[in-house]
Protein backbone atom coordinates (compact mmCIF):
# COMPACT_ATOMS: atom_id res chain seq x y z
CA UNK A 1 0.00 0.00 0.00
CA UNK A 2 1.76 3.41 -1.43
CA UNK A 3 0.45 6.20 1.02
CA UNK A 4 1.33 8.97 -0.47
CA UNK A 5 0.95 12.08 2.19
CA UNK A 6 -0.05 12.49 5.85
CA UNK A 7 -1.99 14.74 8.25
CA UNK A 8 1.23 16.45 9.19
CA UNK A 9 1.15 18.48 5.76
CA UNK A 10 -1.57 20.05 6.93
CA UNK A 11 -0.83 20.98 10.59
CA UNK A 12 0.13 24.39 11.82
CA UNK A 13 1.29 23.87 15.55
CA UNK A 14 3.77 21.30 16.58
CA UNK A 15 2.51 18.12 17.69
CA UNK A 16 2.99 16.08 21.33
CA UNK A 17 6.49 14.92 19.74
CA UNK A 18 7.70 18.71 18.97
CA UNK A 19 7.39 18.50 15.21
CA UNK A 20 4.73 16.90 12.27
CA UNK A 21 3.69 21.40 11.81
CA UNK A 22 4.33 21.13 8.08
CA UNK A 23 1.71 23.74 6.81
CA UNK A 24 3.92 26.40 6.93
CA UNK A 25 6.46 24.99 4.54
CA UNK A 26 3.88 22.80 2.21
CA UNK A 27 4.39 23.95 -1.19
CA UNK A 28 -0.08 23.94 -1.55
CA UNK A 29 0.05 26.61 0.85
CA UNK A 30 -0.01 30.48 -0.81
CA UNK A 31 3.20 32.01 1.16
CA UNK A 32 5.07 29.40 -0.60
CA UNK A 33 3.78 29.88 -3.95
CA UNK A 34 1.13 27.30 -3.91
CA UNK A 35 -2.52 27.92 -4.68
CA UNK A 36 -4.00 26.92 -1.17
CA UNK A 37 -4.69 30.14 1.31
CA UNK A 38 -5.88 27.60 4.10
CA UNK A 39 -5.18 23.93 4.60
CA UNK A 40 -9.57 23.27 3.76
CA UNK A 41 -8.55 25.02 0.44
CA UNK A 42 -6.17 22.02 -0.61
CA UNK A 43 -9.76 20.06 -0.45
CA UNK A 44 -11.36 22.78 -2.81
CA UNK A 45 -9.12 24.30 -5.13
CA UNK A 46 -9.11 22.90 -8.83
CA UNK A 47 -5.59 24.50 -8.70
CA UNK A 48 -4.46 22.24 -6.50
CA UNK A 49 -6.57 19.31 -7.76
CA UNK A 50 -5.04 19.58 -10.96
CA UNK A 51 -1.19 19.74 -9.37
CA UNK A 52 -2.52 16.38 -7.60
CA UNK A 53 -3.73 14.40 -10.53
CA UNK A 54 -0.31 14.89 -12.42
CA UNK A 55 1.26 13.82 -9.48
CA UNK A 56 -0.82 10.69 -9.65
CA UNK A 57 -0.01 10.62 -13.31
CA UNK A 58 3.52 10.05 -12.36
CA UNK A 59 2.98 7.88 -9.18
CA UNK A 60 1.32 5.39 -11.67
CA UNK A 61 3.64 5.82 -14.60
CA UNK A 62 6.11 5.08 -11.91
CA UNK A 63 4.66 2.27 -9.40
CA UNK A 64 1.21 1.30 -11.48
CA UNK A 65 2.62 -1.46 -13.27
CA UNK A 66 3.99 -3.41 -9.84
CA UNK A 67 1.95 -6.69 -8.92
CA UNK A 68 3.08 -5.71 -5.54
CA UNK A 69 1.19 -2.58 -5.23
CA UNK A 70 -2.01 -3.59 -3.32
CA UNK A 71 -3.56 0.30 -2.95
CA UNK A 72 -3.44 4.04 -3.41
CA UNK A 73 -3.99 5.27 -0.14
CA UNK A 74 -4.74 8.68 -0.12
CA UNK A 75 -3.59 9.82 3.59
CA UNK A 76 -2.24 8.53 7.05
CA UNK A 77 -4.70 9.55 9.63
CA UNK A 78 -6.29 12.27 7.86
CA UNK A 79 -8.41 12.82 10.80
CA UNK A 80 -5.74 14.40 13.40
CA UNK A 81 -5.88 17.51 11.61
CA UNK A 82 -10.19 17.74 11.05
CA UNK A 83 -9.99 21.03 13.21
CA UNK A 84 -8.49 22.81 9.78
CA UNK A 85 -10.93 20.79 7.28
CA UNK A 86 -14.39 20.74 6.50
CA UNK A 87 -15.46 17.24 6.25
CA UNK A 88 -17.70 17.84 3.34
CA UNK A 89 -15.10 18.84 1.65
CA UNK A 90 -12.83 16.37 2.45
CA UNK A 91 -15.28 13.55 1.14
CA UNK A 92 -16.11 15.43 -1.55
CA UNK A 93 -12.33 15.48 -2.17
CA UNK A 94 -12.07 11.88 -1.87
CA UNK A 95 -14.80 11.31 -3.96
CA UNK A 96 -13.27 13.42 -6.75
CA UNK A 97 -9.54 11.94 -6.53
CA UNK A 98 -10.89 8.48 -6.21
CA UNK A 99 -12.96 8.65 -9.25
CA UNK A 100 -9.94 10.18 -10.96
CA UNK A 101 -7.90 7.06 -9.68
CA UNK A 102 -9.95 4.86 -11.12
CA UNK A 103 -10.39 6.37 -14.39
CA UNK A 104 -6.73 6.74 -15.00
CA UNK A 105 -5.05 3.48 -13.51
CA UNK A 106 -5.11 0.53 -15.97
CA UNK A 107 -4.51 -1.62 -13.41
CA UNK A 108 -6.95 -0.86 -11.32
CA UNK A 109 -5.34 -0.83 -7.61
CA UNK A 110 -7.43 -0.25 -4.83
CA UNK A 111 -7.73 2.58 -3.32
CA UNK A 112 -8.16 4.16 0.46
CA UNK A 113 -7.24 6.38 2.61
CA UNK A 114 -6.64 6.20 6.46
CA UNK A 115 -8.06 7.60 9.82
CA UNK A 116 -6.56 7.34 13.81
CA UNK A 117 -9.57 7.39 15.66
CA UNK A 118 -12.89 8.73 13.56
CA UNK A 119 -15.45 6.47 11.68
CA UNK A 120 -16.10 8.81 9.31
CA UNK A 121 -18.91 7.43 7.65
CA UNK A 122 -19.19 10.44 5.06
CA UNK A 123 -15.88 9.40 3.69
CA UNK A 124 -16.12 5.14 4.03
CA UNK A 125 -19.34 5.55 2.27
CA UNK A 126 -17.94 6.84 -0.80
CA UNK A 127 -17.70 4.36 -3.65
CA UNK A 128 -14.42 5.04 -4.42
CA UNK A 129 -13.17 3.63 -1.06
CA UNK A 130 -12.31 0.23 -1.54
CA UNK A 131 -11.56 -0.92 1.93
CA UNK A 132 -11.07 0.79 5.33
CA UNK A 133 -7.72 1.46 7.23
CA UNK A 134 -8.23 2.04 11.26
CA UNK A 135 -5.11 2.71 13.23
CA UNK A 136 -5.98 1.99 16.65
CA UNK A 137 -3.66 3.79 19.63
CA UNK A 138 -3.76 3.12 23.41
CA UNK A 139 -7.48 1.02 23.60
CA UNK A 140 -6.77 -1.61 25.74
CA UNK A 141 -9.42 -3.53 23.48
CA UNK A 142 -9.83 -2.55 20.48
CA UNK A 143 -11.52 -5.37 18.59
CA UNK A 144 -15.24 -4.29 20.31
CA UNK A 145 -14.48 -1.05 18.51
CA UNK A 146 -13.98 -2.45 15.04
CA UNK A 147 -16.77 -5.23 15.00
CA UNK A 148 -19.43 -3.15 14.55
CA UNK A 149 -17.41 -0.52 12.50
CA UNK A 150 -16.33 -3.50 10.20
CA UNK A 151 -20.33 -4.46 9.78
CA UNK A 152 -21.23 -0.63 9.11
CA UNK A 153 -18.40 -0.98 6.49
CA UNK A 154 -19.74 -3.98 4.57
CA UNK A 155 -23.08 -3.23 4.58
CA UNK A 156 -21.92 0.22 2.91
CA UNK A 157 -20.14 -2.29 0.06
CA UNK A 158 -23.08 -4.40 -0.05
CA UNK A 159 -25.41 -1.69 -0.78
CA UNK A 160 -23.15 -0.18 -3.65
């Protein structure tokens, strides 16, 4: 599974660990040239849409053709920056990318994204999210958790 960013592009203040505050040096955001005045605008902009898909281009020119490429996933735990995005626009966003995905990779990989602690049903109800990816820090149990997540998931791929 290729992940190709994380939530740290998109955070302004340093995390627990002292770093991950990559906003301010993100090449999407406007006082570094980039078309994006807030981190929501990456989600919104066809500026930036359009500086994504030929990234794609190349990420599948480069990797597509590998039998050991399982997925696209979008993000790493998306969700630890929500506070900056609007989560309409974020689905919206996966929507969009993940239909472009699709359309453009001849070998048709899988695609996802990832979340640290959310459900999210607006985004794991999109069609263009092939499977779900949990990461699940400091519950002493999590498997309670994921059964009836994991149910709410298939029944959303059942019903598509």
């Amino acid at each position: 599974m290729l992940c190709l960013d994380y939530h740290g592009m998109f955070e302004a203040e340093p995390d627990y660990w002292g770093g991950n505050n990559y906003w301010p040096k993100n090449p999407y955001n406007s006082t570094q040239g980039g078309p994006c005045t807030t981190q929501d605008t990456f989600f919104t902009s066809t500026a930036a849409q359009r500086i994504y898909q030929k990234r794609l281009r190349y990420l599948i020119a480069r990797y597509g053709y590998s039998p050991n490429l399982l997925a696209w996933q979008f993000f790493n735990e998306i969700d630890n920056v929500a506070r900056y995005l609007d989560a309409s626009h974020l689905a919206t966003w996966h929507g969009a990318l993940g239909d472009w995905l699709k359309a453009n990779d001849p070998w048709q990989h899988l695609v996802t994204t990832s979340l640290s602690g959310t459900d999210r049903p607006e985004i794991w109800g999109l069609k263009q999210m092939d499977f779900a990816v949990h990461h699940s820090y400091g519950q002493p149990q999590p498997a309670p958790r994921f059964r009836p997540l994991s149910r709410r998931s298939s029944r959303v791929t059942r019903s598509r």
